[in-house]
Structures are given as C-alpha cells and as structure tokens.
Protein backbone atom coordinates (compact mmCIF):
# COMPACT_ATOMS: atom_id res chain seq x y z
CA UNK A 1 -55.91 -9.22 -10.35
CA UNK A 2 -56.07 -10.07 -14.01
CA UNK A 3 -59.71 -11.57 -15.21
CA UNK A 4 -60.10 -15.02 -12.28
CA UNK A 5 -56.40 -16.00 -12.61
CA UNK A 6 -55.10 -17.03 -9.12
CA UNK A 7 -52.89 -15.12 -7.34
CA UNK A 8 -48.58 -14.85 -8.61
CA UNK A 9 -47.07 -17.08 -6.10
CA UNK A 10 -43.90 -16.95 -8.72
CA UNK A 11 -41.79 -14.77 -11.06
CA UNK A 12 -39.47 -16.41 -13.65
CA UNK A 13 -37.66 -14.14 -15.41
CA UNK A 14 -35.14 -14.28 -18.45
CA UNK A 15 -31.80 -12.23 -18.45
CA UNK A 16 -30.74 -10.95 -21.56
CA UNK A 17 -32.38 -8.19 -22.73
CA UNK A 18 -35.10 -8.51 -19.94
CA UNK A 19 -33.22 -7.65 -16.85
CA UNK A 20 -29.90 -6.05 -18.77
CA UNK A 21 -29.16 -4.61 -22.14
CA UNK A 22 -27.20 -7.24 -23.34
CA UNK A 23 -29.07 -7.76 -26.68
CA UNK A 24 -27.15 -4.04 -27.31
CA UNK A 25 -23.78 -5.80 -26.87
CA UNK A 26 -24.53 -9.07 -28.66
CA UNK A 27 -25.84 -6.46 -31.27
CA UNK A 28 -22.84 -4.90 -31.36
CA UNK A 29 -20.55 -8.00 -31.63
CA UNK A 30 -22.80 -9.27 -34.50
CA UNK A 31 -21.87 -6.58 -36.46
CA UNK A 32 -18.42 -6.32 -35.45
CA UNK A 33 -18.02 -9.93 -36.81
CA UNK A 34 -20.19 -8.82 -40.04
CA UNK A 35 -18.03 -6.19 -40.44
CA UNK A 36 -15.09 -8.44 -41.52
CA UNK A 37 -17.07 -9.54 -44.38
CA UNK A 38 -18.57 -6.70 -45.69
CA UNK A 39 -21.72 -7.03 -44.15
CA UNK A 40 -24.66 -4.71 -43.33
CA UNK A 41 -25.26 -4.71 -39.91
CA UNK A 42 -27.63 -6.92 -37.84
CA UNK A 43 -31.09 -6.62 -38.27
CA UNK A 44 -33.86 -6.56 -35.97
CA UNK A 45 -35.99 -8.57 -38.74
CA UNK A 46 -33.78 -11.41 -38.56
CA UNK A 47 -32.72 -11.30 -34.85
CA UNK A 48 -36.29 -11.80 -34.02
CA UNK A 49 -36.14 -14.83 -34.70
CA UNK A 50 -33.06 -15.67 -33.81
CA UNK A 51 -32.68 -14.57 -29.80
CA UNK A 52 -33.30 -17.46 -27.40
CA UNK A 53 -33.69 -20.40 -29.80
CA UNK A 54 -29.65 -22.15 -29.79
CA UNK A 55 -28.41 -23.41 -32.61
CA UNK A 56 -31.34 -22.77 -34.83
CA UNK A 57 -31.46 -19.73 -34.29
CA UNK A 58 -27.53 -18.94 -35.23
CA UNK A 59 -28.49 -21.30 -38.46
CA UNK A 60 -31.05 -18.68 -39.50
CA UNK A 61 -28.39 -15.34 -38.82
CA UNK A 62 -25.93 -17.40 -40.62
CA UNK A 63 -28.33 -18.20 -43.54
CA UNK A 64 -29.04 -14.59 -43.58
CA UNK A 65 -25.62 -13.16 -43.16
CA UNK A 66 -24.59 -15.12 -46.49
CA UNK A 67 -20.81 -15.58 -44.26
CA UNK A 68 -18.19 -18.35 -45.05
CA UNK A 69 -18.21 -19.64 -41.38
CA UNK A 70 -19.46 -23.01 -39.68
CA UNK A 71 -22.00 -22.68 -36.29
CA UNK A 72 -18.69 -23.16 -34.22
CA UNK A 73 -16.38 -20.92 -36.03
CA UNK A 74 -19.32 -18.38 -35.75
CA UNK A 75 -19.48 -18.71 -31.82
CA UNK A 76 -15.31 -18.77 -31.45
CA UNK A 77 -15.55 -14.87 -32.93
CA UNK A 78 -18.31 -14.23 -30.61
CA UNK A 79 -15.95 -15.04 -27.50
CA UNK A 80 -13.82 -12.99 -28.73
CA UNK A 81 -15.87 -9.94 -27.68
CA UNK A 82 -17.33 -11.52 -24.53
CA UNK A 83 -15.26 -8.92 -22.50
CA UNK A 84 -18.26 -6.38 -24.05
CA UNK A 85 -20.65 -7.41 -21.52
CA UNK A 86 -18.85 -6.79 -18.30
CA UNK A 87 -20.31 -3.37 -19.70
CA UNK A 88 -24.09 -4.59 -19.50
CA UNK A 89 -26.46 -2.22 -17.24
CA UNK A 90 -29.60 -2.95 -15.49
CA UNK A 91 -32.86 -2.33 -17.93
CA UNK A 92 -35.40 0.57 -16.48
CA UNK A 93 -37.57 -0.42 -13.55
CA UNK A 94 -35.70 -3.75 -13.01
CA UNK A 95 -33.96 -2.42 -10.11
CA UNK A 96 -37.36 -1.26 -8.43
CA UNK A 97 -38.94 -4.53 -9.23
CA UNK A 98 -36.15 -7.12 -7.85
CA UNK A 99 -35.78 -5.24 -4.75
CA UNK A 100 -40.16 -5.22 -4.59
CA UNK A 101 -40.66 -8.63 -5.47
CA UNK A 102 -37.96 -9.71 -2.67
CA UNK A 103 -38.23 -7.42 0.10
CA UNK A 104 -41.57 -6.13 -0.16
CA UNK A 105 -44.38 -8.31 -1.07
CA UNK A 106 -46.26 -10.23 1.59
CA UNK A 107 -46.42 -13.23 0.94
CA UNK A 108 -43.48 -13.69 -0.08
CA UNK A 109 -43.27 -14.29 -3.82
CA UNK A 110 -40.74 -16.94 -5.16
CA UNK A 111 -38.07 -16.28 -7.80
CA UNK A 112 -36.55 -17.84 -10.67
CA UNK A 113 -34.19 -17.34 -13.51
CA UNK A 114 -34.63 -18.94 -16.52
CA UNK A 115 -31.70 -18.02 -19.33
CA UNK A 116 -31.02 -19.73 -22.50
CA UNK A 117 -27.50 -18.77 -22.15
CA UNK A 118 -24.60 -20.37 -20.14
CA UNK A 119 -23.64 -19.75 -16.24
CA UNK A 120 -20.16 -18.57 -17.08
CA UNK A 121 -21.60 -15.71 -19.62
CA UNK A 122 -24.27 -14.50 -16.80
CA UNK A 123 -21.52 -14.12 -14.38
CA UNK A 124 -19.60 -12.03 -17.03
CA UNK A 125 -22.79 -10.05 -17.52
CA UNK A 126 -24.26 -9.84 -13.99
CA UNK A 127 -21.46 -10.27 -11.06
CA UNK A 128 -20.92 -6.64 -11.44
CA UNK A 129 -25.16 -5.55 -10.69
CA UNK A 130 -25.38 -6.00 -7.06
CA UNK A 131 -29.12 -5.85 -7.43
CA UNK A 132 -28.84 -9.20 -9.39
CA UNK A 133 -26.87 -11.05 -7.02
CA UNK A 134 -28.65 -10.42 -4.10
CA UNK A 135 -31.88 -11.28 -5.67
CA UNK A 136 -30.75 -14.49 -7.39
CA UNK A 137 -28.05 -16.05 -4.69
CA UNK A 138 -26.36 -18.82 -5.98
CA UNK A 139 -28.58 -20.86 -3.44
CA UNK A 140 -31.90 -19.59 -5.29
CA UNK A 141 -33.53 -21.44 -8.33
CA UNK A 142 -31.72 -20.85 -11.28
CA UNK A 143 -31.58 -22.36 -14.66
CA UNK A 144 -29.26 -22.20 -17.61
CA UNK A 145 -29.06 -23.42 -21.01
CA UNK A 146 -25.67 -25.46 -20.45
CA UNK A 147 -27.29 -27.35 -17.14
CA UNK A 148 -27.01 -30.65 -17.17
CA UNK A 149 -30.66 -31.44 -17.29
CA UNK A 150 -30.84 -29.22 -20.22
CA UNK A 151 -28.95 -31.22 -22.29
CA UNK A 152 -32.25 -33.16 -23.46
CA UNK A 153 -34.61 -30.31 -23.66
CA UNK A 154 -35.18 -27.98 -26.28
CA UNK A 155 -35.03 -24.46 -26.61
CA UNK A 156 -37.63 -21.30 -26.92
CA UNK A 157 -40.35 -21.34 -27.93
CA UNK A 158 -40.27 -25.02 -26.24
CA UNK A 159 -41.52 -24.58 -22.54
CA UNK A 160 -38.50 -27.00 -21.53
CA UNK A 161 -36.62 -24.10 -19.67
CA UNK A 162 -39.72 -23.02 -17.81
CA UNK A 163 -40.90 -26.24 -16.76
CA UNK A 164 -37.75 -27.19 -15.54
CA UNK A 165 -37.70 -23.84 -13.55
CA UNK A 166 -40.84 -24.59 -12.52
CA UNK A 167 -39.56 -27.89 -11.02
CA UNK A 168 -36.61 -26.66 -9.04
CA UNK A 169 -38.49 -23.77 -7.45
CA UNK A 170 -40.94 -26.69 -5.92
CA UNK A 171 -38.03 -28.49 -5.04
CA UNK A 172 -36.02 -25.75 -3.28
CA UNK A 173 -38.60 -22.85 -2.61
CA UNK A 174 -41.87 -24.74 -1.40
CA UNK A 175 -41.97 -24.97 2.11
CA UNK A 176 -43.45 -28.01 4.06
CA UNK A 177 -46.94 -28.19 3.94
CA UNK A 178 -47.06 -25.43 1.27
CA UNK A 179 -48.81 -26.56 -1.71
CA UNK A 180 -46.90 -26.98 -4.74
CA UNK A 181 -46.63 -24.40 -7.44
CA UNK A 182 -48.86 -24.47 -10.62
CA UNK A 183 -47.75 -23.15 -13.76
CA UNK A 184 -50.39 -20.29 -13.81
CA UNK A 185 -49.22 -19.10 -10.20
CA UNK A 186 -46.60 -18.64 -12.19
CA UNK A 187 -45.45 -14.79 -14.37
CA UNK A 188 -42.56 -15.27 -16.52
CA UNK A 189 -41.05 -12.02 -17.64
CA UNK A 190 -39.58 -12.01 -21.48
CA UNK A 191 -38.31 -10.01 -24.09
CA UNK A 192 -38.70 -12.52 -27.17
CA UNK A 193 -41.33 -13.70 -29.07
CA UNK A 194 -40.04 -17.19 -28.51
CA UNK A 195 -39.52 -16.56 -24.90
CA UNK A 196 -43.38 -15.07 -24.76
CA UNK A 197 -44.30 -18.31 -26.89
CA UNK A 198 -42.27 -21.11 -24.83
CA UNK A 199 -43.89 -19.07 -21.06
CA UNK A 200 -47.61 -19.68 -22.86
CA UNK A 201 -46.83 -23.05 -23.57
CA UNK A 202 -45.42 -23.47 -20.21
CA UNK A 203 -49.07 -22.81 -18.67
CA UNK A 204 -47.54 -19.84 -17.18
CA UNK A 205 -48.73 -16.25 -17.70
CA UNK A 206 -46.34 -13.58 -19.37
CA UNK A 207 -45.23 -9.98 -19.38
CA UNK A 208 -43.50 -9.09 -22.49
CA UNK A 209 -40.79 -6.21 -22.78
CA UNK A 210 -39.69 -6.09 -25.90
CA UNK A 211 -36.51 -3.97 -26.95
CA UNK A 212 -37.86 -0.95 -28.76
CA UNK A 213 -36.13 -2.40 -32.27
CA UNK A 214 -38.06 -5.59 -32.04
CA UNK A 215 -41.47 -3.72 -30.83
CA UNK A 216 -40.87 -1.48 -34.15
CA UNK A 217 -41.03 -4.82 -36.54
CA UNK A 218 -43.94 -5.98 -34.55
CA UNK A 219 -45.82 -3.31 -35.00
CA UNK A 220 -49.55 -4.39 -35.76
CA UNK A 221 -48.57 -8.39 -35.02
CA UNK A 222 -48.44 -7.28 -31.22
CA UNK A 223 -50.80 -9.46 -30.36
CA UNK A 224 -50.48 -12.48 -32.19
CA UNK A 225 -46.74 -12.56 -30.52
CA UNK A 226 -48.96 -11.78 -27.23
CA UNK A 227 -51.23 -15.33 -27.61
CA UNK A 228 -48.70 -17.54 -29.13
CA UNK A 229 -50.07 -17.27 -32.59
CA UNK A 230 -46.82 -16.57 -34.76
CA UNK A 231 -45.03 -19.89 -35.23
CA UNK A 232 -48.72 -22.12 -35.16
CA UNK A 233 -47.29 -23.58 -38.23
CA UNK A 234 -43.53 -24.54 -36.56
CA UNK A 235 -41.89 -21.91 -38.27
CA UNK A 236 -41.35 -18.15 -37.24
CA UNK A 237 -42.61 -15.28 -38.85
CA UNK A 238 -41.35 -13.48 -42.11
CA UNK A 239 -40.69 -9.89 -41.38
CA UNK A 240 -40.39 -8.63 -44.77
CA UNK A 241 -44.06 -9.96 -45.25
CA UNK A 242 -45.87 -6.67 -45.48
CA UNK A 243 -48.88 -8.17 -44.50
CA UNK A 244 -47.91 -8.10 -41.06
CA UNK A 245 -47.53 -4.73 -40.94
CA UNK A 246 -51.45 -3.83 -41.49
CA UNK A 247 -53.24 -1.88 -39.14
CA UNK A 248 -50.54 -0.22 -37.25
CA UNK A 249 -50.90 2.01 -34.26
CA UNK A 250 -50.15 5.69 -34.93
CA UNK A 251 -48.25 5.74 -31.73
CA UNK A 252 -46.61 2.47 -30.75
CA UNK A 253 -46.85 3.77 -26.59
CA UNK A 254 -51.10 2.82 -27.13
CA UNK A 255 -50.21 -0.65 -26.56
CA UNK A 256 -48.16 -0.42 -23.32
CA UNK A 257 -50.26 -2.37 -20.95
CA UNK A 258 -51.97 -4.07 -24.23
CA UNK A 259 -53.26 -7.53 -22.64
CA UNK A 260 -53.69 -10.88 -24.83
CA UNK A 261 -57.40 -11.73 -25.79
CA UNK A 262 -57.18 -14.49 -23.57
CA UNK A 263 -55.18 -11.89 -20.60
CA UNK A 264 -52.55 -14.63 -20.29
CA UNK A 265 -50.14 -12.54 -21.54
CA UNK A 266 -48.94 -8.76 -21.12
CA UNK A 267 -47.11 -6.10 -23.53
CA UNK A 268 -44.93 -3.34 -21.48
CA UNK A 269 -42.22 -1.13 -22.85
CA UNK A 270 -40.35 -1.07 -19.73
CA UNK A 271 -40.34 -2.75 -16.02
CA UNK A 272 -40.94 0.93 -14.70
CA UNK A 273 -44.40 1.38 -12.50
CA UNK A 274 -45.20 -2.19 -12.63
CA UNK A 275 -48.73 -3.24 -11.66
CA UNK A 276 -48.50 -5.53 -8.87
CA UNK A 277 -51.78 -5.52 -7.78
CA UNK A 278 -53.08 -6.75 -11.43
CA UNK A 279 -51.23 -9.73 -10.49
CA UNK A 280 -52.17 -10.35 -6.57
CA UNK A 281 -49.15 -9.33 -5.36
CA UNK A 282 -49.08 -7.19 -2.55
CA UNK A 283 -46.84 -4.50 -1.46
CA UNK A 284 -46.05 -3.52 1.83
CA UNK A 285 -45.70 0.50 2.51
C-alpha cells in the first residue's frame, strides 16, 4: 500500500482515452473537419488542454484552429463523424483490470464512471465492449457530463464530476452499516492533465495514463501534471514554452510507475500489470 493511505475501497474511472481509444477517433474527426479549411492537423500541444474541459476547452481549439465557425457549428461537424467511434477498442490492460477489480478482489471494491461526455456518445462508443457493460450495468454508479445534476457544476480540472460520483456510489453502493466512502478510499483513473488535476482536487488519489502523444509534450513537466501544479495560476500550460521541456528523461519508459512527491498521484503508460497490492486491493488466486 502506497506511503499510510487507507486502503481503495473505490475506483472511478474516466472513458475516453482511459478505458478506449477514442481520443484516436476524436483525433481523427478534428482533422477531418480542419481539413476543409486548410488546416494542419490537430495537435497534441493544443489538445492538452483542451480534452475534458467543455466549452472552454473547444474555445481554445477554435482559437487555435484560426476556423470561421461558432462553438455550435463546430460540434454539428463533429456529429457528423460520430459513426467513427462504434470503431473504438478497449485500451491495453483495461480488460484484465475490469474483470479484476469486479470479480476478483475481496472485498469487493466499488466502481464508478465518471465521463465528461454525454450518455448517448458512450453508448455509441461502448455498447459494442462487452467487458464495459458488464462492469458498468446501467444499475451501477455512473456519471455523465449531460446529467441533470451536472448542469450546475463545472468541468475538469473542477472536482464537480468526481464528487458527484463520489456521492452516488454512497448512495447506491454502500451497504447498511458500511461506513461511507471518503474521497481518499477513493483511485480515480485518468488520461488528462485536467482529469489528474480535478481527481487531486477531489481528495481522491490518481493513476494517470496518458496517451503516448500527450506523455511526449509532457516530457520533463511529468510531475507537476502528477501534483496538480500546472494550472496554480487558473490557466493551463503553454506548450510551446521551452522551458518546460528542461531536464528530460533520455527514455520516457523511466517514469512508468513515477509517483507524485506527495504519492497521491501515479504515472503509468498502460493499465497492463497493474499493482493492486500498492493500493490494498487484494486479489484472489
């Protein structure tokens, strides 16, 4: 078990590009709308800090892109390539890890989604991963970013999604005369440094699995992302800063396993091997 944490009684994880590659296909149907105008395609430098954060974060591609559309005209050409993610495939290790965490860990250990995006675009991307909807039944805790309650919260890096989460699983998953869950029983599993930030500001303790393009552009910032440190000042890092880029790692695989200063917080490259005992949770043979 990490440093005197207490034992993970819960897993909250995000969807897009943490469970499936769909940050591949909204990739892809970035630059398929870029394309029209003449664009260079998406990059990772700007879609860093764009993923998970709503409508500011489509402000900042559009500021970027330099493209003669509005924030809804942007998102009507997006559903035009929705159909791209009934193509979406399981991440590595996340098939070993749902079927762990629910069938094989004693006791039990309670689980969550937590997704900035809508319920009708993870059905699109998910109904066809059995793994996912036997792990996450429609009767588990689940949380969108078009719920209702939702409406008045705000997005990564706010902890609004994870708190809420965090809510519903005591509501629905706490058994009588169980006590109640506290945010650091809690492991939320991300891909984005606003995801990692709003999971640290949730209380909550965080893995971080970062698509190898955004792990690139973080290279030597790794952690800084890892404790919370790169929007202190409300606004998101500048990639093209060089600075940030000082003292990189020869080999980017040294900081697989990398834990925060404060070992709140994890970097891994991929859900493959994970280390369930670091975390209390026990699995049966």
């Amino acid at each position: 078990m990490v440093s005197n944490f207490p034992r993970v009684r819960a897993c909250i994880f995000d969807v897009d590009g943490t469970l499936i590659n769909s940050e591949d296909i909204y990739s892809d149907i970035y630059n398929n709308i870029l394309q029209e105008y003449g664009k260079l395609n998406y990059p990772w430098r700007i879609k860093a800090v764009q993923q998970s954060r709503g409508t500011s974060g489509t402000m900042r591609l559009l500021e970027w892109a330099e493209v003669p559309l509005s924030i809804s005209e942007w998102k009507t050409k997006e559903e035009a390539y929705t159909n791209l993610f009934t193509n979406s495939r399981l991440l590595p290790g996340v098939d070993t890890l749902l079927s762990t965490l629910s069938t094989k860990v004693s006791p039990p250990t309670k689980l969550a989604l937590a997704s900035s995006a809508g319920h009708h675009l993870f059905n699109l991307k998910t109904s066809h991963i059995p793994i996912i909807s036997a792990t996450f039944a429609e009767t588990s805790c689940q949380v969108f970013g078009d719920d209702s309650e939702m409406a008045y919260c705000d997005k990564k890096p706010s902890p609004d999604i994870f708190l809420l989460a965090l809510r519903r699983l005591n509501h629905v998953s706490v058994a009588d005369g169980e006590p109640e869950l506290k945010p650091e029983e809690c492991l939320v599993f991300e891909d984005s440094i606003a995801g990692v930030e709003a999971g640290r500001r949730a209380g909550m303790r965080v893995v971080w699995v970062p698509h190898p393009g955004l792990a690139e552009i973080c290279r030597g910032i790794e952690m800084d992302v890892l404790m919370g440190r790169t929007e202190e000042d409300g606004q998101p890092p500048d990639f093209r800063d060089s600075r940030l880029n000082k003292g990189l790692m020869e080999d980017a695989s040294e900081c697989h396993g990398l834990l925060s200063e404060d070992r709140r917080a994890e970097m891994r490259h991929s859900l493959e091997d994970f280390p369930y005992d670091k975390y209390g949770l026990h699995v049966r043979l």
